[in-house]
PDB file of N, CA and C in Angstrom:
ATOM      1  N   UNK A   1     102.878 122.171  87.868  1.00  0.00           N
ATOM      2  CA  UNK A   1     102.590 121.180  88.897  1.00  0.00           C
ATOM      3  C   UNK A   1     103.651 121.327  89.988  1.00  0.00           C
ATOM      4  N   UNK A   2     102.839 121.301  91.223  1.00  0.00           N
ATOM      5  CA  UNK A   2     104.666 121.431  92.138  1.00  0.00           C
ATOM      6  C   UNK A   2     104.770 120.105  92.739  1.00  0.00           C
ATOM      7  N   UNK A   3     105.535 120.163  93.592  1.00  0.00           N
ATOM      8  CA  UNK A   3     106.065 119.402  93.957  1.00  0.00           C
ATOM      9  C   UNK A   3     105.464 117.821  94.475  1.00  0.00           C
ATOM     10  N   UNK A   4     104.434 118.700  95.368  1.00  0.00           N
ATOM     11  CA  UNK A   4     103.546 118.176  96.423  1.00  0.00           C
ATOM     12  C   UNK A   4     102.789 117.067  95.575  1.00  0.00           C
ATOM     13  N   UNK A   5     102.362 117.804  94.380  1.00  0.00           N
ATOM     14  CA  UNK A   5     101.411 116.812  93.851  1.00  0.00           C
ATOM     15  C   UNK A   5     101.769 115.635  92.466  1.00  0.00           C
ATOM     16  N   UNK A   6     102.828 116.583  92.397  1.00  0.00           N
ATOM     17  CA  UNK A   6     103.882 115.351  91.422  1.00  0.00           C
ATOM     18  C   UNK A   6     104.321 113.728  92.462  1.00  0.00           C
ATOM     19  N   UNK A   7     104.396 114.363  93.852  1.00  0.00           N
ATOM     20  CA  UNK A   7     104.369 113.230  94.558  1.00  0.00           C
ATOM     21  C   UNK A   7     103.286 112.145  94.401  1.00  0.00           C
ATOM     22  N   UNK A   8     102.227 113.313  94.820  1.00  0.00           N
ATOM     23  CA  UNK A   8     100.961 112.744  95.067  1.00  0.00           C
ATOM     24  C   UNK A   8     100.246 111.719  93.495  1.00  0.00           C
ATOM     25  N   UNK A   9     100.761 112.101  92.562  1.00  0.00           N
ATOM     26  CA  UNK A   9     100.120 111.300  91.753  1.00  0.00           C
ATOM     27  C   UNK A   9     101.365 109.914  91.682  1.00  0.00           C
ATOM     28  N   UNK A  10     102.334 110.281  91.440  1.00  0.00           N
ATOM     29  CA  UNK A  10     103.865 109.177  91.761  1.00  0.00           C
ATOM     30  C   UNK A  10     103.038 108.133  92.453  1.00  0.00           C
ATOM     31  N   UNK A  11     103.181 108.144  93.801  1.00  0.00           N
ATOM     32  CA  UNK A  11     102.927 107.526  94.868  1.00  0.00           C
ATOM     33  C   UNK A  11     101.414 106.910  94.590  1.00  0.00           C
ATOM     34  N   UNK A  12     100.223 107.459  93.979  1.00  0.00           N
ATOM     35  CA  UNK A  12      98.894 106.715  93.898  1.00  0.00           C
ATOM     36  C   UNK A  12      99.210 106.513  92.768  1.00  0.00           C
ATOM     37  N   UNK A  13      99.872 106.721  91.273  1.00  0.00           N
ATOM     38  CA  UNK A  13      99.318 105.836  90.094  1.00  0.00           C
ATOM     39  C   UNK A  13     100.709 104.678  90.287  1.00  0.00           C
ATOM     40  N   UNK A  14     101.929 104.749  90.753  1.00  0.00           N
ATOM     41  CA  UNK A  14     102.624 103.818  90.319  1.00  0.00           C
ATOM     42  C   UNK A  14     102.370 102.483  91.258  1.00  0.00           C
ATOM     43  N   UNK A  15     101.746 102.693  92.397  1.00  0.00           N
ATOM     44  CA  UNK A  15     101.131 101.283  93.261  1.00  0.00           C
ATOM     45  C   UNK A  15     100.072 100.660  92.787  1.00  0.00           C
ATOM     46  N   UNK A  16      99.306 101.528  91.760  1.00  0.00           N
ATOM     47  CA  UNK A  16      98.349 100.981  91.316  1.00  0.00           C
ATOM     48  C   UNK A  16      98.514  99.717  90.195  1.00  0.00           C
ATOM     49  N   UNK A  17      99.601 100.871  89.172  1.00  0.00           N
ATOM     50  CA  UNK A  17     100.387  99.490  88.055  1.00  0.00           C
ATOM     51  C   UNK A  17     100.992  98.851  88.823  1.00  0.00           C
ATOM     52  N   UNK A  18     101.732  98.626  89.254  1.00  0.00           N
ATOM     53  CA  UNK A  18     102.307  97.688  89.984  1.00  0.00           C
ATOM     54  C   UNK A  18     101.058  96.502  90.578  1.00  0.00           C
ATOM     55  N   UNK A  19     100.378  97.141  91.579  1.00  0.00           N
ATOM     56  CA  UNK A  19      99.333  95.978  91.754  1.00  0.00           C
ATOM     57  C   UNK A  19      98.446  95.565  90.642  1.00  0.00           C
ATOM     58  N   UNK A  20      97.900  96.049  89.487  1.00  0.00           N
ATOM     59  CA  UNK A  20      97.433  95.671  88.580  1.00  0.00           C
ATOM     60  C   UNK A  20      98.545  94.676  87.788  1.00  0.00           C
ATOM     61  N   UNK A  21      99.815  94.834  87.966  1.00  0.00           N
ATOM     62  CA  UNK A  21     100.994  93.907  87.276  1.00  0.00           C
ATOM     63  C   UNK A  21     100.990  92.719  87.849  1.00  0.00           C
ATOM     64  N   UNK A  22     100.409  92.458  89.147  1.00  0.00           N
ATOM     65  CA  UNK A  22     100.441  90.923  90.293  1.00  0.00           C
ATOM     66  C   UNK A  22      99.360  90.259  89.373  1.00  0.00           C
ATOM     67  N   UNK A  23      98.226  90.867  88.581  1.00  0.00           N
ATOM     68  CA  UNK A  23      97.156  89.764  87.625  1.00  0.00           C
ATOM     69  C   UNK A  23      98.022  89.473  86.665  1.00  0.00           C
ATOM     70  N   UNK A  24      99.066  90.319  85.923  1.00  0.00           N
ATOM     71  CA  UNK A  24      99.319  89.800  84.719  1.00  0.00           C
ATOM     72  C   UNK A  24     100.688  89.158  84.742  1.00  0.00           C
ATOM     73  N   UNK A  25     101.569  90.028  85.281  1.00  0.00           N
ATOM     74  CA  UNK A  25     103.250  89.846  85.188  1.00  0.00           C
ATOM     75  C   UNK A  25     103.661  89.763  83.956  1.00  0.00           C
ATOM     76  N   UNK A  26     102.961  91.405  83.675  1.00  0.00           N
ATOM     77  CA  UNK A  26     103.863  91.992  82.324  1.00  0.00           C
ATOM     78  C   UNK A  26     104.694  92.105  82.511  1.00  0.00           C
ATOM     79  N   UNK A  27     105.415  93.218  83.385  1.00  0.00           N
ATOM     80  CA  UNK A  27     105.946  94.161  84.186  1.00  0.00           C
ATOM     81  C   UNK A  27     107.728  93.095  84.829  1.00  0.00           C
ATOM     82  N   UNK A  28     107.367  92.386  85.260  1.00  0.00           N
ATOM     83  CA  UNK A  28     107.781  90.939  85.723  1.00  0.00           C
ATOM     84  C   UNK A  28     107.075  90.358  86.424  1.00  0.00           C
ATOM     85  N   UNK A  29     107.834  89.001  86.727  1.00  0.00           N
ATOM     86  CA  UNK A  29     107.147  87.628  87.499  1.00  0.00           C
ATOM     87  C   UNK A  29     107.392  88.531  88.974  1.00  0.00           C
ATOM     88  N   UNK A  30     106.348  88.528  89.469  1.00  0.00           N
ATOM     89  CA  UNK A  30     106.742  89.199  90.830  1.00  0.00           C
ATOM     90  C   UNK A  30     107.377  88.507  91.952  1.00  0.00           C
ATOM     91  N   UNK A  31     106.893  86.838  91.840  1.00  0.00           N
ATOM     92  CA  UNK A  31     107.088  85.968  92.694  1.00  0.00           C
ATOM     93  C   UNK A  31     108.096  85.278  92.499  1.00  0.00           C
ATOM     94  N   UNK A  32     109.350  85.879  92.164  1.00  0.00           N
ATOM     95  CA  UNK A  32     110.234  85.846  91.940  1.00  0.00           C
ATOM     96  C   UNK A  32     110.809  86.585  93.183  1.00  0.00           C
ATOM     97  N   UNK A  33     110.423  87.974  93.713  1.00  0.00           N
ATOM     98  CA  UNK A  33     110.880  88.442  94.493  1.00  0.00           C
ATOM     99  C   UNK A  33     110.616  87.766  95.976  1.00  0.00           C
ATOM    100  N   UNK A  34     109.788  86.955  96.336  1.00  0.00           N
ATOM    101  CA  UNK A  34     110.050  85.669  97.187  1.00  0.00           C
ATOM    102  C   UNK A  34     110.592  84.986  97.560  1.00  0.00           C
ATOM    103  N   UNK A  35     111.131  84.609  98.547  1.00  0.00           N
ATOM    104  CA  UNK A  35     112.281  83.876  98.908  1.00  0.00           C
ATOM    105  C   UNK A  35     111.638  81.975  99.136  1.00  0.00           C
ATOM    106  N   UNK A  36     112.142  81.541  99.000  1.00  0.00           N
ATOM    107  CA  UNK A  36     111.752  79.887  99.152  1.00  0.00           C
ATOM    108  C   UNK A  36     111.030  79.708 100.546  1.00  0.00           C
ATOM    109  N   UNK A  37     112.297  80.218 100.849  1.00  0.00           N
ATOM    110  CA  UNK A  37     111.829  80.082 103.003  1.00  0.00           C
ATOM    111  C   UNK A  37     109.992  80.629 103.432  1.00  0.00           C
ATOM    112  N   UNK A  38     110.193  82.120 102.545  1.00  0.00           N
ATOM    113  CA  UNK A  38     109.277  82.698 102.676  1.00  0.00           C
ATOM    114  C   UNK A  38     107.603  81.861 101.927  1.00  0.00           C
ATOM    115  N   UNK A  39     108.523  81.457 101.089  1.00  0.00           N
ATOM    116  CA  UNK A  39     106.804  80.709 100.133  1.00  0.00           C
ATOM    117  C   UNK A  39     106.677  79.567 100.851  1.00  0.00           C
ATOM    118  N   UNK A  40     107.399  78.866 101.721  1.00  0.00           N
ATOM    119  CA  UNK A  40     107.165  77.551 102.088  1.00  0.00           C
ATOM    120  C   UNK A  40     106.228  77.870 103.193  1.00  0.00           C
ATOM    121  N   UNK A  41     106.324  78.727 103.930  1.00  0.00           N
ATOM    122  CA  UNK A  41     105.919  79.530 104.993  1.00  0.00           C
ATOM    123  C   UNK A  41     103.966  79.757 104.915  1.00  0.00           C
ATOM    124  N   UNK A  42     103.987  79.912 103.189  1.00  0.00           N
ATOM    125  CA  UNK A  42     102.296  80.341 102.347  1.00  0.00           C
ATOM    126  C   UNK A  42     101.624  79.324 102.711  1.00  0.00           C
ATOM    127  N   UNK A  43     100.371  79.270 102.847  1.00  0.00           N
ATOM    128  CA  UNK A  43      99.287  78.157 103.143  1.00  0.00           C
ATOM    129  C   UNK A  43      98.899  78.308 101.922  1.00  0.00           C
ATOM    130  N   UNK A  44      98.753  78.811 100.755  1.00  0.00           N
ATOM    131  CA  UNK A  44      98.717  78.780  99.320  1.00  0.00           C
ATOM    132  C   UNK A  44      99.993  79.393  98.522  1.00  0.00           C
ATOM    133  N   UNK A  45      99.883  79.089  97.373  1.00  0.00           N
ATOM    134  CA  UNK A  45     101.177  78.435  96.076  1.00  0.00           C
ATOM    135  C   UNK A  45     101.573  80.932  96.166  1.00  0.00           C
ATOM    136  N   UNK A  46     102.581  81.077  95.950  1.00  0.00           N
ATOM    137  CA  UNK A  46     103.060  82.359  95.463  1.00  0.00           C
ATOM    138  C   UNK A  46     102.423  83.469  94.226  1.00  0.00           C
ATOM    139  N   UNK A  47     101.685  82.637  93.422  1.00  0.00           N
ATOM    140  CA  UNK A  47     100.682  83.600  92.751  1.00  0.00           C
ATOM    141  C   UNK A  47      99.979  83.926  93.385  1.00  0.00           C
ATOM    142  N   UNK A  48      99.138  83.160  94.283  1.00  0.00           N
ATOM    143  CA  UNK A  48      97.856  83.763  95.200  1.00  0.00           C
ATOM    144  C   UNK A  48      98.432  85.110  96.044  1.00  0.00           C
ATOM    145  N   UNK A  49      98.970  84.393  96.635  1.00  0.00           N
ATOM    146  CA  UNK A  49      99.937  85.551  97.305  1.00  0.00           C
ATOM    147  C   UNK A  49     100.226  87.068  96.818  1.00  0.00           C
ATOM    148  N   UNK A  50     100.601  87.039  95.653  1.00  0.00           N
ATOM    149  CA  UNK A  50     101.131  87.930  94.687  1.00  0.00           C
ATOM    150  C   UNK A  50      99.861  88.930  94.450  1.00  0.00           C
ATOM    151  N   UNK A  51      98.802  88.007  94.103  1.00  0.00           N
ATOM    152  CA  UNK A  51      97.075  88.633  93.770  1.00  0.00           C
ATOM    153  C   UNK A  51      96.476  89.685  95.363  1.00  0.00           C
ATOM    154  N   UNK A  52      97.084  88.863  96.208  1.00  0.00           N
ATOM    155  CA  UNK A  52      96.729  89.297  97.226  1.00  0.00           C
ATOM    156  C   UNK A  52      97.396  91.235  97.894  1.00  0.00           C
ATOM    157  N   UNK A  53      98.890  90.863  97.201  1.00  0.00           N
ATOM    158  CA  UNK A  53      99.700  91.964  97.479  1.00  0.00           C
ATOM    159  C   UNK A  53      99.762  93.106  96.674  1.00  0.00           C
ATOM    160  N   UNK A  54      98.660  92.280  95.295  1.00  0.00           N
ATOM    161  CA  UNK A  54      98.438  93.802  94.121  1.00  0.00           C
ATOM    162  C   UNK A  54      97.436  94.229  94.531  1.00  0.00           C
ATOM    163  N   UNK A  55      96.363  93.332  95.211  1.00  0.00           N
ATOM    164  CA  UNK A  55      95.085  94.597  96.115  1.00  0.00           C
ATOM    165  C   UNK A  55      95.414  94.937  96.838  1.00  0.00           C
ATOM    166  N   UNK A  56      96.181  94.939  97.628  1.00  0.00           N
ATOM    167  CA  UNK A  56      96.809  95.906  98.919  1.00  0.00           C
ATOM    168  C   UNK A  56      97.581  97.284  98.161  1.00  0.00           C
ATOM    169  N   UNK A  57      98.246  96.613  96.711  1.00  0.00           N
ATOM    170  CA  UNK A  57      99.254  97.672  96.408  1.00  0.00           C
ATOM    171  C   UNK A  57      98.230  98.898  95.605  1.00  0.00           C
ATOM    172  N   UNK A  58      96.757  98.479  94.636  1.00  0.00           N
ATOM    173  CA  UNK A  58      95.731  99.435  94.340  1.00  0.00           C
ATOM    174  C   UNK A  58      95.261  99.731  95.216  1.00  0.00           C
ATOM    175  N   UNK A  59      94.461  99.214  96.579  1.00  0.00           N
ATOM    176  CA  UNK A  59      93.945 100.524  97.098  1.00  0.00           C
ATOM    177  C   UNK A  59      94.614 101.184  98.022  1.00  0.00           C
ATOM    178  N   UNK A  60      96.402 101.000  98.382  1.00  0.00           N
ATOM    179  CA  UNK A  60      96.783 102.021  98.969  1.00  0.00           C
ATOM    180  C   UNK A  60      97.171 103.187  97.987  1.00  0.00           C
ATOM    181  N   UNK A  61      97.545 102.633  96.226  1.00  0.00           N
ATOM    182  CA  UNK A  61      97.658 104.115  95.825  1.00  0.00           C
ATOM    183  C   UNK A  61      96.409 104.996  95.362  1.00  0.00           C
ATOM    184  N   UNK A  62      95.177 104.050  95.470  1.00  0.00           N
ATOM    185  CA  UNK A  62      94.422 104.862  95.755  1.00  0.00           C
ATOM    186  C   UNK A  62      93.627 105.404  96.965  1.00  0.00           C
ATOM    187  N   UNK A  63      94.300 105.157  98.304  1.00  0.00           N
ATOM    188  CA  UNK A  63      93.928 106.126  99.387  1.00  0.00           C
ATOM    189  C   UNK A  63      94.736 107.420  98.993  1.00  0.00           C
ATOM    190  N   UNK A  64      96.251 107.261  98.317  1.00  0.00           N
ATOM    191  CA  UNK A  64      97.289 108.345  98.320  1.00  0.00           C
ATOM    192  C   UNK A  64      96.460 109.499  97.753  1.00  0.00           C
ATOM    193  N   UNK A  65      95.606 109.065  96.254  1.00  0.00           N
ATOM    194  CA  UNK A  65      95.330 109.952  95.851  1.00  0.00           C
ATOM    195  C   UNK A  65      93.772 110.536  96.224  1.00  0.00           C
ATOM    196  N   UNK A  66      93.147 109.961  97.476  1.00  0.00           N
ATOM    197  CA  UNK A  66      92.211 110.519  97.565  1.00  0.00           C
ATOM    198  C   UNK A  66      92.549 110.941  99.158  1.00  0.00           C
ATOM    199  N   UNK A  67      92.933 110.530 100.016  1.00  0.00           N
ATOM    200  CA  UNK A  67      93.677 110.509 101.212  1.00  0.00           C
ATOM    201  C   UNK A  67      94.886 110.951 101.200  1.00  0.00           C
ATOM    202  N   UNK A  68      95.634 111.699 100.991  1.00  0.00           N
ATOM    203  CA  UNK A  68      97.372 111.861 100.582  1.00  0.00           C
ATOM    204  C   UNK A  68      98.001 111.128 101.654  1.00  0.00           C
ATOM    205  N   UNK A  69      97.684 111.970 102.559  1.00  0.00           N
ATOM    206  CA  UNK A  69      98.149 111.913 103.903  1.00  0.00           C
ATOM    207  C   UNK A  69      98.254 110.378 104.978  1.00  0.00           C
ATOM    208  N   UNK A  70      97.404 110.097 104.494  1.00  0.00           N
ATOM    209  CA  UNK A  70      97.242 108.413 105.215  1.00  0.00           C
ATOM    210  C   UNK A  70      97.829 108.193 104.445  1.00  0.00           C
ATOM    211  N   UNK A  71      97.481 107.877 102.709  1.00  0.00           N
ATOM    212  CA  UNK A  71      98.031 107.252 101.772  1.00  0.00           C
ATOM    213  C   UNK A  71      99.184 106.992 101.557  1.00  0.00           C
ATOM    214  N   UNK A  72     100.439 108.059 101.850  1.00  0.00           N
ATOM    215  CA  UNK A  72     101.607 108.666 101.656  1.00  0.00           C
ATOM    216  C   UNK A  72     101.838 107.620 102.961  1.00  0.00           C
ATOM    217  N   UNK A  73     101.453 107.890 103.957  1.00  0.00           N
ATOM    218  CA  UNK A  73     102.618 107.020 105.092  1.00  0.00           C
ATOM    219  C   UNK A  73     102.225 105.458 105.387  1.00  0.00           C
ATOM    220  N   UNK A  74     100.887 104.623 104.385  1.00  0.00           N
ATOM    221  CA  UNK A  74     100.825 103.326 104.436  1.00  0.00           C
ATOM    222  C   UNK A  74     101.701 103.054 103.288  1.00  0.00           C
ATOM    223  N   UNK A  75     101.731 103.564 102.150  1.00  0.00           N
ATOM    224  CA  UNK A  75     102.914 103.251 101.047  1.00  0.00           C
ATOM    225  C   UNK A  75     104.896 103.111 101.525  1.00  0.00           C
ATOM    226  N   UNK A  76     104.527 104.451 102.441  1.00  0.00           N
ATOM    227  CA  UNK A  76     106.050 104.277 102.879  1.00  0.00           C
ATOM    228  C   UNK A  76     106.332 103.297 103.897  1.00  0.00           C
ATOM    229  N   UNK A  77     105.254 103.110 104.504  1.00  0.00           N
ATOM    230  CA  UNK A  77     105.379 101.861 105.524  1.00  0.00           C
ATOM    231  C   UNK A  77     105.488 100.638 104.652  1.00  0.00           C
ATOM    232  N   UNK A  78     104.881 100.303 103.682  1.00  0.00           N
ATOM    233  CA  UNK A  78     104.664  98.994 102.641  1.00  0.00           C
ATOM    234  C   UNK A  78     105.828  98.786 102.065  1.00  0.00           C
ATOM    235  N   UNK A  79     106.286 100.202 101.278  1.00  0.00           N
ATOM    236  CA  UNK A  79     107.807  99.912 100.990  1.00  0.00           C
ATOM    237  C   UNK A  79     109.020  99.532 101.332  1.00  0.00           C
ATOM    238  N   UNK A  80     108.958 100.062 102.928  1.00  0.00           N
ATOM    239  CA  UNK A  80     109.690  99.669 103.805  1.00  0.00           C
ATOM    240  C   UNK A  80     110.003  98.171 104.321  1.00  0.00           C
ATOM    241  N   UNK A  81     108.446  97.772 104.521  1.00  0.00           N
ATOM    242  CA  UNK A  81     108.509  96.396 104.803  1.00  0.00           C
ATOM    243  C   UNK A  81     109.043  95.720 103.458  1.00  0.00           C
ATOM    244  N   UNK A  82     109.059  95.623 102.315  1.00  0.00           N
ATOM    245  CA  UNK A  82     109.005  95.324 101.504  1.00  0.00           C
ATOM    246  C   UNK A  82     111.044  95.229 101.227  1.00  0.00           C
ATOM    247  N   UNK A  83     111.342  96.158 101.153  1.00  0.00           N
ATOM    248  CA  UNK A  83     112.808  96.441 100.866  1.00  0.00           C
ATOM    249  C   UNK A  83     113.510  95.487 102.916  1.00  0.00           C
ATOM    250  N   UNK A  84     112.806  95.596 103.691  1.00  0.00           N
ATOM    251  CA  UNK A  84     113.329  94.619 104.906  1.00  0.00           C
ATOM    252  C   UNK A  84     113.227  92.728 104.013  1.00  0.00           C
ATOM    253  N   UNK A  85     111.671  93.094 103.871  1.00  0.00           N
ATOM    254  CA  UNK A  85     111.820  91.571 103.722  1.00  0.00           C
ATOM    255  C   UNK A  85     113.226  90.814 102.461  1.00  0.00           C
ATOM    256  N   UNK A  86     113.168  91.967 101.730  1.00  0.00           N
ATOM    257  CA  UNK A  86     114.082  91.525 101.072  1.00  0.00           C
ATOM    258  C   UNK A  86     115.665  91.505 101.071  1.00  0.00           C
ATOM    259  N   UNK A  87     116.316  92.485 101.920  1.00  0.00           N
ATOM    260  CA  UNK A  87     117.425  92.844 102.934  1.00  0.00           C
ATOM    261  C   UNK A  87     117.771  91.129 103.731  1.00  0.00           C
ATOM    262  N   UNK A  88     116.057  90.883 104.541  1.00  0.00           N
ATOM    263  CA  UNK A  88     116.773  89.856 105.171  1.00  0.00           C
ATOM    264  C   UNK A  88     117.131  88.428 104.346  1.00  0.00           C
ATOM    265  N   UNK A  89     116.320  88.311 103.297  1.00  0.00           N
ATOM    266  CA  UNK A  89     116.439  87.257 101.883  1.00  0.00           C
ATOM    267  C   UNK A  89     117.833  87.116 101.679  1.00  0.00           C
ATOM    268  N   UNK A  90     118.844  88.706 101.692  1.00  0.00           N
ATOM    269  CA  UNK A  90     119.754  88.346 101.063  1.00  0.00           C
ATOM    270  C   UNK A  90     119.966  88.368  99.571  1.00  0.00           C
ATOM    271  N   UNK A  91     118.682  88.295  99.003  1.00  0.00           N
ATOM    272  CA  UNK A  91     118.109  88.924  97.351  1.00  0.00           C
ATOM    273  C   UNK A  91     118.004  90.173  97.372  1.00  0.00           C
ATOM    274  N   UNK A  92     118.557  90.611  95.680  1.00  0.00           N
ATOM    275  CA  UNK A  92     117.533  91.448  95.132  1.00  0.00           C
ATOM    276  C   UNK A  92     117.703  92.769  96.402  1.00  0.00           C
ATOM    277  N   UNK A  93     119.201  93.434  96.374  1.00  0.00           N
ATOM    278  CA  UNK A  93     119.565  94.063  97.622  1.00  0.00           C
ATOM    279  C   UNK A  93     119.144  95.625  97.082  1.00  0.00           C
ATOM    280  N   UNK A  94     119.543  95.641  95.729  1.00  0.00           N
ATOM    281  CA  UNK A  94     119.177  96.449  94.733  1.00  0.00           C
ATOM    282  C   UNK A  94     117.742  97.287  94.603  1.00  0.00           C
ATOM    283  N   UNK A  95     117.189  95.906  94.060  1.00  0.00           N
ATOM    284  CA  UNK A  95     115.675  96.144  94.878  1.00  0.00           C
ATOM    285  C   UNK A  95     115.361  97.574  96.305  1.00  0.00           C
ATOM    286  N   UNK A  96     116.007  96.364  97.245  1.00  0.00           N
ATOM    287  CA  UNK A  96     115.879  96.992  98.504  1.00  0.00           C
ATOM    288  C   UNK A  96     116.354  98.359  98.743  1.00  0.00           C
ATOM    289  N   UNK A  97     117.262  98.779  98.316  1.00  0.00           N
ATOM    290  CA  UNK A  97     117.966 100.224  98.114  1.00  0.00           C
ATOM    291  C   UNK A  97     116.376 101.078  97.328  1.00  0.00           C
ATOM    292  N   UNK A  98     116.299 100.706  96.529  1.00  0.00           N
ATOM    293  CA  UNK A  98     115.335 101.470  95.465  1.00  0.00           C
ATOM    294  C   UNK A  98     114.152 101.523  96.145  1.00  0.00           C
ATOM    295  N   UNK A  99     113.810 100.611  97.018  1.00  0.00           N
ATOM    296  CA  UNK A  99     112.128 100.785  97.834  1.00  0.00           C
ATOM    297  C   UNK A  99     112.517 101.463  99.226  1.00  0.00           C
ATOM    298  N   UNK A 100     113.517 101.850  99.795  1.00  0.00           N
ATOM    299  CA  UNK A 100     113.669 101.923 100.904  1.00  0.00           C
ATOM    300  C   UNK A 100     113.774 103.813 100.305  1.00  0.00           C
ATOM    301  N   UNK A 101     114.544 103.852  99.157  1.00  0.00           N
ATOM    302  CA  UNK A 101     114.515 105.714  99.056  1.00  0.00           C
ATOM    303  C   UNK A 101     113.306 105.799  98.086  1.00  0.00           C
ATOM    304  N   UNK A 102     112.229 104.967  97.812  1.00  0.00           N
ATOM    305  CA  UNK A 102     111.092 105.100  97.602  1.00  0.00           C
ATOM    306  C   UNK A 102     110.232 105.880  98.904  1.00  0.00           C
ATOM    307  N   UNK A 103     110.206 104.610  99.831  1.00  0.00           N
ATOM    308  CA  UNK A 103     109.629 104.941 100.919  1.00  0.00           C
ATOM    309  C   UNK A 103     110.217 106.156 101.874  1.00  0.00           C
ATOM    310  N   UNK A 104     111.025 107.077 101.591  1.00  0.00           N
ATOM    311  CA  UNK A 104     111.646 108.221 102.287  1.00  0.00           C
ATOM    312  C   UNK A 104     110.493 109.327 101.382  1.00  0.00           C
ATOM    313  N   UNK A 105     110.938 109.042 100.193  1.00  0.00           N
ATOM    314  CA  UNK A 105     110.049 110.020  99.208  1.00  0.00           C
ATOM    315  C   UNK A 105     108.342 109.838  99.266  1.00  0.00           C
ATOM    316  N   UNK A 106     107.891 108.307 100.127  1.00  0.00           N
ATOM    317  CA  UNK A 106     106.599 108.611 100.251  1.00  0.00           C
ATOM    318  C   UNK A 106     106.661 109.442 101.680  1.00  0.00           C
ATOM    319  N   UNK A 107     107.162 109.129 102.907  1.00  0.00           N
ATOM    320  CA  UNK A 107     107.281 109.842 103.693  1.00  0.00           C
ATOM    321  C   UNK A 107     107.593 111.445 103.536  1.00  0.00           C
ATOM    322  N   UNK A 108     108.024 111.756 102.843  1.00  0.00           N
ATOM    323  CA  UNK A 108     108.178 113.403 102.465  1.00  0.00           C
ATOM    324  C   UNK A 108     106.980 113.766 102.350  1.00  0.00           C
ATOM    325  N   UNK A 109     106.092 113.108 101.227  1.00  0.00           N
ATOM    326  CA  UNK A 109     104.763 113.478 100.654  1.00  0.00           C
ATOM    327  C   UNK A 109     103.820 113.434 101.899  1.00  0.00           C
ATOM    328  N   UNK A 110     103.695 112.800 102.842  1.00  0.00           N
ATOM    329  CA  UNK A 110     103.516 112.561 104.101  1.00  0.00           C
ATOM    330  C   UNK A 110     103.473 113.935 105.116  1.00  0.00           C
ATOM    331  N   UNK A 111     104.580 114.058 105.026  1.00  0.00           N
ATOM    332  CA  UNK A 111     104.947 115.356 105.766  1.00  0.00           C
ATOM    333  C   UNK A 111     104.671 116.474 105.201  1.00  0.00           C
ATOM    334  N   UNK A 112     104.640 117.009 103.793  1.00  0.00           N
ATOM    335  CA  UNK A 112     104.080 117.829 103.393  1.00  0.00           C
ATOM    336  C   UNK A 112     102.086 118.092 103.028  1.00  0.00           C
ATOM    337  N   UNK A 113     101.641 116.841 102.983  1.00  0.00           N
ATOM    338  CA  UNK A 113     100.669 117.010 103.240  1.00  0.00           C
ATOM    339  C   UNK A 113      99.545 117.755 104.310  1.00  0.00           C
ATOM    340  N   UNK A 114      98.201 118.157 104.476  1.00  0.00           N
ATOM    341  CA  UNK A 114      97.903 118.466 105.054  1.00  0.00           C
ATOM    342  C   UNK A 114      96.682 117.850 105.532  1.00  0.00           C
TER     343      UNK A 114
END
């Protein structure tokens, strides 16, 4: 397997568990990674929310793997936002480190695509 496509499955199966993890919160409570400010902000309670951000998070890893190329640079864009929102929280900085060289590595896959 090279490189390209070790990405390519990375990037579409692990957004998928992850958004399949917002129904259950095996994985963890996701809405945890929420900030107060931010949930007060919700016109509905932080689970909804959460449900909402695991269908965004399945079908972008599955554009990755049928789309690479789009797929690869809405994930790195998602991650990105994702590791900001949490940067500006002030939480969970850790987090933010880990999604931000996530999202470099979806951007690679990005660029190597065709």
């Amino acid at each position: 397997m090279n490189e390209q496509t070790l990405l390519k499955y990375t990037f579409g199966l692990v957004p998928i568990v992850a958004g399949l993890d917002k129904f259950t919160n095996i994985l963890t409570d996701w809405s945890q990674y929420l900030s107060s400010g931010f949930q007060e902000l919700l016109p509905f309670d932080a689970s909804t929310f959460m449900i909402i951000v695991g269908i965004i998070e399945i079908a972008a890893g599955i554009i990755v793997l049928v789309k690479t190329k789009i797929g690869a640079i809405i994930v790195a864009l998602w991650l990105a936002l994702i590791a900001l929102t949490l940067i500006f929280s002030g939480q969970y900085l850790d987090v933010a480190v880990r999604d931000l060289v996530m999202a470099i590595a979806a951007y690679v896959l990005y660029k190597l695509s065709n």
